[in-house]
N, C-alpha and C. Protein backbone atom coordinates (compact mmCIF):
# COMPACT_ATOMS: atom_id res chain seq x y z
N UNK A 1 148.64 -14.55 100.14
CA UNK A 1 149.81 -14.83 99.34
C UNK A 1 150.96 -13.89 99.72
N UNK A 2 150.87 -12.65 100.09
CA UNK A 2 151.57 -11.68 100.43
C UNK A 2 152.18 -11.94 101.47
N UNK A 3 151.73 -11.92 102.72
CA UNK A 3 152.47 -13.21 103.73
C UNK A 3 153.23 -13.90 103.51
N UNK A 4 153.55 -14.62 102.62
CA UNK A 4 153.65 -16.40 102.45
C UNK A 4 155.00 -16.01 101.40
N UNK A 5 155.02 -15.01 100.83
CA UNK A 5 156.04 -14.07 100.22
C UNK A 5 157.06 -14.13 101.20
N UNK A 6 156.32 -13.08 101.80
CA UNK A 6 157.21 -11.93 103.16
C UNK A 6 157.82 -12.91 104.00
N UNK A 7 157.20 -14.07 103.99
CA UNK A 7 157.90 -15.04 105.39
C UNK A 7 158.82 -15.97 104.62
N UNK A 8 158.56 -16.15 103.02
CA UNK A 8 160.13 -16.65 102.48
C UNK A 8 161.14 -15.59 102.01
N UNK A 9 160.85 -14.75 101.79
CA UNK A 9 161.83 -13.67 101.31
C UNK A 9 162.71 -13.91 102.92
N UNK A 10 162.08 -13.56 104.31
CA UNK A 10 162.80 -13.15 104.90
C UNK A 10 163.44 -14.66 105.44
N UNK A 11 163.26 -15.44 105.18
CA UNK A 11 163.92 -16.91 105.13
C UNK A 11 165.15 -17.22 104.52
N UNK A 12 164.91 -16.55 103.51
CA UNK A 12 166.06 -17.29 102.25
C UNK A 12 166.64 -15.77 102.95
N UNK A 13 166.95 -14.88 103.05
CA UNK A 13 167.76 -14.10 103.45
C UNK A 13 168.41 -14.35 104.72
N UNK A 14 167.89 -14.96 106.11
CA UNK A 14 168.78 -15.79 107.07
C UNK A 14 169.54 -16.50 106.71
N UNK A 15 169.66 -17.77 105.76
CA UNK A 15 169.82 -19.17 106.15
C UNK A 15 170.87 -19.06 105.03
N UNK A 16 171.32 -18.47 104.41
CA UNK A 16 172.40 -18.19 103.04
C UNK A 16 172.24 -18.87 101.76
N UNK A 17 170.96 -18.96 101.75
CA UNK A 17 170.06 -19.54 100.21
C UNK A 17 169.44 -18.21 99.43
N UNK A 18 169.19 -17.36 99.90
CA UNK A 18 169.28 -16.07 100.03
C UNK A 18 169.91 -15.43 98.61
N UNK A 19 170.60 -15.58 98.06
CA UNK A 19 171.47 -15.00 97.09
C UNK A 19 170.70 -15.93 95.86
N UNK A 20 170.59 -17.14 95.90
CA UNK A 20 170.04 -18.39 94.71
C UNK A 20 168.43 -18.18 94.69
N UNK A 21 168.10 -17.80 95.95
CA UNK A 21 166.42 -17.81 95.86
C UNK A 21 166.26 -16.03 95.23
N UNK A 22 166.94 -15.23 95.62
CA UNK A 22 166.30 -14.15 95.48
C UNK A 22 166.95 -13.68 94.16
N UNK A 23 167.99 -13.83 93.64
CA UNK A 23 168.12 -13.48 92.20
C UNK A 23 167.86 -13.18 91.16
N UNK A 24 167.60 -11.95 90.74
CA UNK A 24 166.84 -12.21 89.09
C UNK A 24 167.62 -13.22 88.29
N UNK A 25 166.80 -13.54 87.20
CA UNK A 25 167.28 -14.65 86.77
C UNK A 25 167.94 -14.35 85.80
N UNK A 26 168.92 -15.28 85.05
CA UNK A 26 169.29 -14.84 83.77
C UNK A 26 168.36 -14.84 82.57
N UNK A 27 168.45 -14.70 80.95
CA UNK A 27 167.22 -14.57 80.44
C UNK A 27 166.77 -16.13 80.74
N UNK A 28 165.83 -16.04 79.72
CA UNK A 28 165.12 -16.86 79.29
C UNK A 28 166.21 -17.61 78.40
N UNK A 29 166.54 -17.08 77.57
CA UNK A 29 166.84 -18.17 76.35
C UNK A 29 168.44 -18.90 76.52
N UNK A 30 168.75 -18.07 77.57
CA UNK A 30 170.47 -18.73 78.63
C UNK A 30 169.59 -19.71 79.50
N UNK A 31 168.40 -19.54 80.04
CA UNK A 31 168.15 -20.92 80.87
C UNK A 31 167.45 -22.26 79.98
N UNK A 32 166.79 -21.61 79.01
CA UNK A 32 166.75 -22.47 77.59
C UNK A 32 167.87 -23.31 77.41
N UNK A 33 168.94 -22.63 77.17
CA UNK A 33 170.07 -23.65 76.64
C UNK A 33 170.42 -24.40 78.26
N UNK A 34 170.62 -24.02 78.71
CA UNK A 34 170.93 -25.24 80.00
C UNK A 34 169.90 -26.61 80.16
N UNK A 35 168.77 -26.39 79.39
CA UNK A 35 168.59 -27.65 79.48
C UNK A 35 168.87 -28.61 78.30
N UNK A 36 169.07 -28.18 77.79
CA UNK A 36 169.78 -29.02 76.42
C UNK A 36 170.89 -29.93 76.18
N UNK A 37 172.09 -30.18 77.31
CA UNK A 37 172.87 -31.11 77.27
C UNK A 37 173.94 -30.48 76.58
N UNK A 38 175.06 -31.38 76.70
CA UNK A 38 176.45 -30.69 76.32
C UNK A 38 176.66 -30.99 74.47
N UNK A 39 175.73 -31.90 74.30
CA UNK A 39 175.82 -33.20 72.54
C UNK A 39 175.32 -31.70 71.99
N UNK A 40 173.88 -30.93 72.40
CA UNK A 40 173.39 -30.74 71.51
C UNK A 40 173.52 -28.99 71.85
N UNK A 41 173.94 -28.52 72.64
CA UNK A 41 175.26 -27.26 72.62
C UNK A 41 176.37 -27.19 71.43
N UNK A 42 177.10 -28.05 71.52
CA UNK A 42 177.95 -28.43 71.28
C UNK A 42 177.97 -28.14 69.24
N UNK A 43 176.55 -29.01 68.67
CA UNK A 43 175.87 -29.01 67.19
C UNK A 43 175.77 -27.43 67.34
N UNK A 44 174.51 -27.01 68.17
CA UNK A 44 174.51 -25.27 67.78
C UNK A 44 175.47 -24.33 67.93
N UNK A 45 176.85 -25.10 68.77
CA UNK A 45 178.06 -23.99 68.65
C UNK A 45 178.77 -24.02 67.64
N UNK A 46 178.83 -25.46 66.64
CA UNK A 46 179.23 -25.01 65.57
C UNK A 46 178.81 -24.24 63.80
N UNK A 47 177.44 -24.42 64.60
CA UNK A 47 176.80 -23.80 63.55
C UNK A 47 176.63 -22.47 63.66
N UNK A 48 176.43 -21.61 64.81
CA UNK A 48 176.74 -20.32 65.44
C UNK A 48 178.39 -19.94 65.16
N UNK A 49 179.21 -20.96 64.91
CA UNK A 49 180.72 -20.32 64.43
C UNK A 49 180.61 -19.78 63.38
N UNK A 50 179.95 -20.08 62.70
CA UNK A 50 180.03 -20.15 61.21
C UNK A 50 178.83 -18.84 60.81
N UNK A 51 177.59 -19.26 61.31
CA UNK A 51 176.63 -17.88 61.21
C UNK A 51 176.64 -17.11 61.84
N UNK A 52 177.46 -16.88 63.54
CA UNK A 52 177.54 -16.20 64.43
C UNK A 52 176.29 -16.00 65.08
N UNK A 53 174.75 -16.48 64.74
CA UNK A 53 173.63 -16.58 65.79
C UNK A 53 173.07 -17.92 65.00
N UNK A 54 172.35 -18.69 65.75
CA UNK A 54 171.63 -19.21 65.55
C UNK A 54 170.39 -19.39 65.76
N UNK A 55 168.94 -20.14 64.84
CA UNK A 55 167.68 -20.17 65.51
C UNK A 55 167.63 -21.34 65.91
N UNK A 56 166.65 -20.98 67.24
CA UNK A 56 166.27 -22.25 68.26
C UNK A 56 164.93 -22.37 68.43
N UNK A 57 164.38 -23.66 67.95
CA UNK A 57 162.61 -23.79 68.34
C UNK A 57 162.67 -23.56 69.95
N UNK A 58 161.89 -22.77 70.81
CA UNK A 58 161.43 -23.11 71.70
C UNK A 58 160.86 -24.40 72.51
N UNK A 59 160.69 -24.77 73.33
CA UNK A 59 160.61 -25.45 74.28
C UNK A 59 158.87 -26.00 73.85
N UNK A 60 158.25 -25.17 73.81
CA UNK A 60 156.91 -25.07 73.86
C UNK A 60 156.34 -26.02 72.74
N UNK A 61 157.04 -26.65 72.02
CA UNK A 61 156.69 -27.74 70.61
C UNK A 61 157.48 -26.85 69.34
N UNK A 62 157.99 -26.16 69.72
CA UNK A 62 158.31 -25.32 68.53
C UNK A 62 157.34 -24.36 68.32
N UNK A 63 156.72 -23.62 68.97
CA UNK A 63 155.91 -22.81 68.39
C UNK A 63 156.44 -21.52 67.88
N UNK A 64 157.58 -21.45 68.31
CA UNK A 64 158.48 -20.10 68.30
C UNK A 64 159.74 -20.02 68.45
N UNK A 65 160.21 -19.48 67.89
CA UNK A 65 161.74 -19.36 67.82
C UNK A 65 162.79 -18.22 68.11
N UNK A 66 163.95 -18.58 68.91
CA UNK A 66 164.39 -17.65 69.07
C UNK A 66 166.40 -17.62 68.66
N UNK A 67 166.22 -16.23 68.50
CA UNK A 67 167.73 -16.69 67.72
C UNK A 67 169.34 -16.18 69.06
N UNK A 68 169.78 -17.29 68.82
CA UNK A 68 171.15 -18.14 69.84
C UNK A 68 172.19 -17.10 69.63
N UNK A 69 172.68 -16.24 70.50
CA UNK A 69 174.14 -16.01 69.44
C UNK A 69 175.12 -16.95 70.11
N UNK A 70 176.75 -16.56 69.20
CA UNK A 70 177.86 -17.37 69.43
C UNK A 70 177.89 -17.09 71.57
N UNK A 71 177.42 -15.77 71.51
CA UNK A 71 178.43 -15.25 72.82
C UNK A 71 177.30 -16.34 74.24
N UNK A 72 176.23 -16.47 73.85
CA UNK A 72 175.18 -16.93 74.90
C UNK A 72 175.24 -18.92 74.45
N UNK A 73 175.74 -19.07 73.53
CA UNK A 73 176.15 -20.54 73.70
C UNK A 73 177.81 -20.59 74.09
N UNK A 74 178.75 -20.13 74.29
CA UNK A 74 179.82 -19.82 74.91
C UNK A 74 179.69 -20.01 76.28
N UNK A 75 178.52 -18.93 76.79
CA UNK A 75 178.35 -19.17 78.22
C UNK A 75 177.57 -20.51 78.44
N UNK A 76 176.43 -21.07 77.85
CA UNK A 76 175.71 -22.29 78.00
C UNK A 76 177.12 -23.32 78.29
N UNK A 77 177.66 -23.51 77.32
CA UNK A 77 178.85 -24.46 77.48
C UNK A 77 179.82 -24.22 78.33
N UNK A 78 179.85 -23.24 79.07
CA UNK A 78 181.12 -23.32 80.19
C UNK A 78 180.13 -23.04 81.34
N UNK A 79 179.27 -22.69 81.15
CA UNK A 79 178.23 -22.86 82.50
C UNK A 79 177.38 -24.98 82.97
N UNK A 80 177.11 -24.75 81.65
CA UNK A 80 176.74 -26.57 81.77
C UNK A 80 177.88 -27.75 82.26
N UNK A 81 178.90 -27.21 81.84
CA UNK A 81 180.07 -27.97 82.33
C UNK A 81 180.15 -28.09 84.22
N UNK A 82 179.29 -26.91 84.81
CA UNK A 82 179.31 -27.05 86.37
C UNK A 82 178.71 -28.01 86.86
N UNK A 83 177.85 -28.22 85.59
CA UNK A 83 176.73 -29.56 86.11
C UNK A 83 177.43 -30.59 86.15
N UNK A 84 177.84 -31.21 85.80
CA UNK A 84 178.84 -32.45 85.75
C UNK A 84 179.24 -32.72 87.14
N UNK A 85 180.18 -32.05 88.22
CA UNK A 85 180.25 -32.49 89.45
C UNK A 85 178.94 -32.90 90.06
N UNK A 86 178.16 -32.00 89.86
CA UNK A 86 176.81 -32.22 90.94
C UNK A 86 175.81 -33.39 90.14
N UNK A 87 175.65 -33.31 88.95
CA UNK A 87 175.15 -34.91 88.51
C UNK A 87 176.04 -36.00 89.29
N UNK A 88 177.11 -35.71 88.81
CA UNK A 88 177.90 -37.16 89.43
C UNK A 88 177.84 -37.85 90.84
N UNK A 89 177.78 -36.57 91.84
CA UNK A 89 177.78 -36.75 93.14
C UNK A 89 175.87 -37.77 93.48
N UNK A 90 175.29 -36.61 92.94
CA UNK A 90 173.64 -37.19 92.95
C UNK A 90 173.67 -38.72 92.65
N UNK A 91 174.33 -39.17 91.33
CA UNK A 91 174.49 -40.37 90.92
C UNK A 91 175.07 -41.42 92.07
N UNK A 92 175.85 -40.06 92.73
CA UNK A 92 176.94 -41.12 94.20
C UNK A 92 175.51 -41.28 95.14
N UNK A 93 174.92 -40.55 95.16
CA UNK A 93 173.63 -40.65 96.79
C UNK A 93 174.72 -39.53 97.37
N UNK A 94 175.11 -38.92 97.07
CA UNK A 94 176.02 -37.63 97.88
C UNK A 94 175.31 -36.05 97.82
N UNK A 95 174.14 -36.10 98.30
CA UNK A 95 172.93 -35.27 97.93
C UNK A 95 173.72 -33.59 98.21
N UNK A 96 174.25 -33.78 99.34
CA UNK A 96 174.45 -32.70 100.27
C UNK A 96 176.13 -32.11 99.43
N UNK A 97 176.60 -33.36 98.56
CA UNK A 97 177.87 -32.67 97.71
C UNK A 97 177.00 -31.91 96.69
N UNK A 98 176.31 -32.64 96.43
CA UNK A 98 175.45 -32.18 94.69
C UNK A 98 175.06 -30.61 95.00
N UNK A 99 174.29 -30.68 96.07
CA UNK A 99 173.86 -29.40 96.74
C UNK A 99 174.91 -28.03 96.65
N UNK A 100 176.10 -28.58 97.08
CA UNK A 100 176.96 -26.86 96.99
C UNK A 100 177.66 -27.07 95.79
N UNK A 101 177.61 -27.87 95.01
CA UNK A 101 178.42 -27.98 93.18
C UNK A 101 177.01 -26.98 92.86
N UNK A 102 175.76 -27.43 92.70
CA UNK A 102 174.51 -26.70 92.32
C UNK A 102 174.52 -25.09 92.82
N UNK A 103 174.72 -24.81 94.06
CA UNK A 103 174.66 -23.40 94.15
C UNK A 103 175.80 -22.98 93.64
N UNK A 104 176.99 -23.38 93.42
CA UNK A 104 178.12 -22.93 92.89
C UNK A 104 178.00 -22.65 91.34
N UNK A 105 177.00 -23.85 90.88
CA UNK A 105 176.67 -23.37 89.57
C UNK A 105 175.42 -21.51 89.24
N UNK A 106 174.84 -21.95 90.53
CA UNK A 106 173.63 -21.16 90.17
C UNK A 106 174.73 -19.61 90.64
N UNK A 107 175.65 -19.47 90.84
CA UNK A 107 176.48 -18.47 91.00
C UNK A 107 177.21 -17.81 89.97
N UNK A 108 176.95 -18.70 88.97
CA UNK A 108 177.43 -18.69 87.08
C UNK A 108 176.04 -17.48 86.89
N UNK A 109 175.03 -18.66 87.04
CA UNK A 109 173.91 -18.87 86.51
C UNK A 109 172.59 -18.13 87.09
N UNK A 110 172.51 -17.38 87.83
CA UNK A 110 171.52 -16.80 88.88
C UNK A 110 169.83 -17.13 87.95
N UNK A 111 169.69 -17.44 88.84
CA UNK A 111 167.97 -18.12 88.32
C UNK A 111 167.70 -18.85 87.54
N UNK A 112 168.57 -19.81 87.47
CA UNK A 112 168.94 -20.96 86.48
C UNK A 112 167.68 -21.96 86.75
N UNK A 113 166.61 -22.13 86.00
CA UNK A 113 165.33 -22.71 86.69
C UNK A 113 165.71 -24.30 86.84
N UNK A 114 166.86 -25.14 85.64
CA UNK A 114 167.19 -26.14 86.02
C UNK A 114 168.11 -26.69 87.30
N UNK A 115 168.84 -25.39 87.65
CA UNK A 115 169.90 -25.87 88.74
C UNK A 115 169.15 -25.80 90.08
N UNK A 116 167.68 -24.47 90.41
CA UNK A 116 167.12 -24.63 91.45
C UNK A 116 166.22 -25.74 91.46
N UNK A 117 165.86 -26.20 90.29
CA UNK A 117 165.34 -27.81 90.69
C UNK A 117 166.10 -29.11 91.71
N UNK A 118 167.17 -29.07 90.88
CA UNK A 118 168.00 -29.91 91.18
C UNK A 118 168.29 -29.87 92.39
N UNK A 119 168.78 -28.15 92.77
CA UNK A 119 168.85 -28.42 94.35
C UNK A 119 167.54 -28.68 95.47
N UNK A 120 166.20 -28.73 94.82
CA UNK A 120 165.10 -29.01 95.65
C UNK A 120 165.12 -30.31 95.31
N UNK A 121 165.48 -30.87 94.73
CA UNK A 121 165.14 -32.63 94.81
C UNK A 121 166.15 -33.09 95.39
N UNK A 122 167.93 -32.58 95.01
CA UNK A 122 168.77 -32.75 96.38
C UNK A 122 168.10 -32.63 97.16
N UNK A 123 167.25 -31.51 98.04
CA UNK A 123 167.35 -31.73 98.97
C UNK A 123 165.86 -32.22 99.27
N UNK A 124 165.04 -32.95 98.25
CA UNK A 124 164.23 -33.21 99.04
C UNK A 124 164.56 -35.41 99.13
N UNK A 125 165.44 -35.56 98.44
CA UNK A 125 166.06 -36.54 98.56
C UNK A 125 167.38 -36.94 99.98
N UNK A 126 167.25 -35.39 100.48
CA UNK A 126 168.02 -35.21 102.09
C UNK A 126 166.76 -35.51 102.83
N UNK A 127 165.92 -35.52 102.52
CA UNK A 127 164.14 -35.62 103.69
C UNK A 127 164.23 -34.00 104.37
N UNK A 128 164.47 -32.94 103.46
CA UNK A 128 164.17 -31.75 104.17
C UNK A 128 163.66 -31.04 103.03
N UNK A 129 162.36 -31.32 103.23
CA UNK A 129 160.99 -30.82 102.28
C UNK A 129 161.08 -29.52 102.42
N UNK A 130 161.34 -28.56 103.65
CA UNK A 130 161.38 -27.14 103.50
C UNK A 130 162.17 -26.51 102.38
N UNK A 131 163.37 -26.86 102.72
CA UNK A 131 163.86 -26.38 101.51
C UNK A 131 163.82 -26.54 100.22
N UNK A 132 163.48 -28.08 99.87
CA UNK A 132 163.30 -28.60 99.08
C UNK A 132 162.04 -27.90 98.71
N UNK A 133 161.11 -27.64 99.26
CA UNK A 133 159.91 -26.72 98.31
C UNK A 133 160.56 -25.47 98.28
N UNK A 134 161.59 -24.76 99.01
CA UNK A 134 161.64 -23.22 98.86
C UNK A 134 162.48 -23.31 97.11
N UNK A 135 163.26 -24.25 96.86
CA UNK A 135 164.07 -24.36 95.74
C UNK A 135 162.95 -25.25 94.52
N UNK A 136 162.08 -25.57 94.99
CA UNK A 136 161.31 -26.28 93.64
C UNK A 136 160.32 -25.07 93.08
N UNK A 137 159.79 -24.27 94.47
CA UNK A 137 158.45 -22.96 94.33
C UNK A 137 158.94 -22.23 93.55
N UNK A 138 160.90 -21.79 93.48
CA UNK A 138 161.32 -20.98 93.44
C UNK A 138 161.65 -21.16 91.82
N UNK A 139 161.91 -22.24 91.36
CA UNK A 139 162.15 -23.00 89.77
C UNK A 139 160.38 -22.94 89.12
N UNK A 140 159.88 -23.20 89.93
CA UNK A 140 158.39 -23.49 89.26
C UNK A 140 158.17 -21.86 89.20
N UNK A 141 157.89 -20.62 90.20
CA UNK A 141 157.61 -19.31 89.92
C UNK A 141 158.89 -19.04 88.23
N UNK A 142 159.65 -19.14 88.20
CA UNK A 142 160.22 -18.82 87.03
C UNK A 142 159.81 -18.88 86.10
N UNK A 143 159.77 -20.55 85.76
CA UNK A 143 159.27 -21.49 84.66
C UNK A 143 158.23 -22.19 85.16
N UNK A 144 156.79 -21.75 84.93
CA UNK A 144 155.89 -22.63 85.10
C UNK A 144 155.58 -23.86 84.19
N UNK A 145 155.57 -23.37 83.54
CA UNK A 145 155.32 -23.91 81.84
C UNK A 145 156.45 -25.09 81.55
N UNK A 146 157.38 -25.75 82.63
CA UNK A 146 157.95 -26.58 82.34
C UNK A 146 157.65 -27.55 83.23
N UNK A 147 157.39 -28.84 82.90
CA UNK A 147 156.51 -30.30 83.66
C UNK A 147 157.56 -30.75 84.13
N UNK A 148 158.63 -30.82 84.41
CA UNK A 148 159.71 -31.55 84.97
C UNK A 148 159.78 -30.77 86.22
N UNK A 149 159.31 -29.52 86.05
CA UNK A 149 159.71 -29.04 87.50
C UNK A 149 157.97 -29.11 88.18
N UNK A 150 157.30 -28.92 87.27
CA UNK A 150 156.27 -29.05 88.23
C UNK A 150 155.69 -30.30 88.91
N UNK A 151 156.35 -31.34 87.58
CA UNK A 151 156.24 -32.70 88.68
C UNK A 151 156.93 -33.09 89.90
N UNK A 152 158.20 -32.32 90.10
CA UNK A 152 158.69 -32.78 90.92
C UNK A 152 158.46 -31.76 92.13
N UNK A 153 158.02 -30.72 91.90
CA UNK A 153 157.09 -29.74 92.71
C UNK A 153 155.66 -30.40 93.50
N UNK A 154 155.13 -31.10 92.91
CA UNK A 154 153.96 -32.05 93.36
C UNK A 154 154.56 -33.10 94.11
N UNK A 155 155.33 -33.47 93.39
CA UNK A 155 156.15 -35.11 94.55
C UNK A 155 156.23 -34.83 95.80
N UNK A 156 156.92 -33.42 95.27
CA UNK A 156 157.73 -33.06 96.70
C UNK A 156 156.25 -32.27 98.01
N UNK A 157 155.45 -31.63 97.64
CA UNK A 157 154.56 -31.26 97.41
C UNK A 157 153.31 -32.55 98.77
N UNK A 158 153.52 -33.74 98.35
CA UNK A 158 153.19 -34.75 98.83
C UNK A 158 154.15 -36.06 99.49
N UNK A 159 155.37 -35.59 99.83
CA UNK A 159 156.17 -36.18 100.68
C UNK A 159 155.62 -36.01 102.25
């Protein structure tokens, strides 16, 4: 496994993926809200106006909760807004636009486990599985515990 490390570390440091792969990430509960959509940001920012934090069930069924402030849904909502070019383009078949809107986001966002998905299915929707696993391995080591990336970690996985 140590190998297999050492020979992507020194990968993503050539090829200028490098900065998105190797990043610590932001927390947890900032990549939490990125997957949530702009509708339902939008409900907890106004209820965070008013209480100045809010609680959020976790991901996990609700088993746990964690509390939102105003200042980390502020950033969710002007960070989620990057997504919008690069959905749209994906929507075009413009894989390779989606691709630098996505690192441009993950430049907000450093270890954003939803935006390095996105750019491994961009690109494994370019037919270049290398990268496309270095950006799905790299979302799945973050967030294991989330099935959207690990399914598409397997797809890709078996392309």
């Amino acid at each position: 496994m140590r190998r297999w490390w050492q020979f992507w570390k020194a990968g993503a440091q050539s090829d200028g993926y490098g900065p998105h792969l190797l990043a610590e990430p932001v927390s947890e509960t900032r990549r939490m809200l990125l997957w949530m959509g702009p509708e339902q940001l939008a409900m907890l920012k106004q209820a965070a106006d008013i209480q100045g934090q809010v609680d959020v069930a976790t991901p996990d069924g609700g088993a746990s909760v964690v509390s939102v402030s105003k200042a980390d849904l502020d950033w969710a909502i002007r960070v989620d807004k990057l997504a919008e070019p690069p959905s749209l383009a994906s929507q075009r078949r413009q894989y390779r636009e989606a691709v630098n809107h996505y690192l441009s986001a993950l430049t907000e966002a450093p270890g954003a486990d939803i935006y390095l998905m996105s750019v491994g299915s961009c690109f494994a929707m370019l037919h270049d599985k290398q990268n496309a696993l270095r950006f799905l391995r790299r979302a799945h080591e973050i967030n294991p515990r989330n099935q959207q990336i690990t399914g598409n970690l397997k797809k890709c996985q078996m392309m």
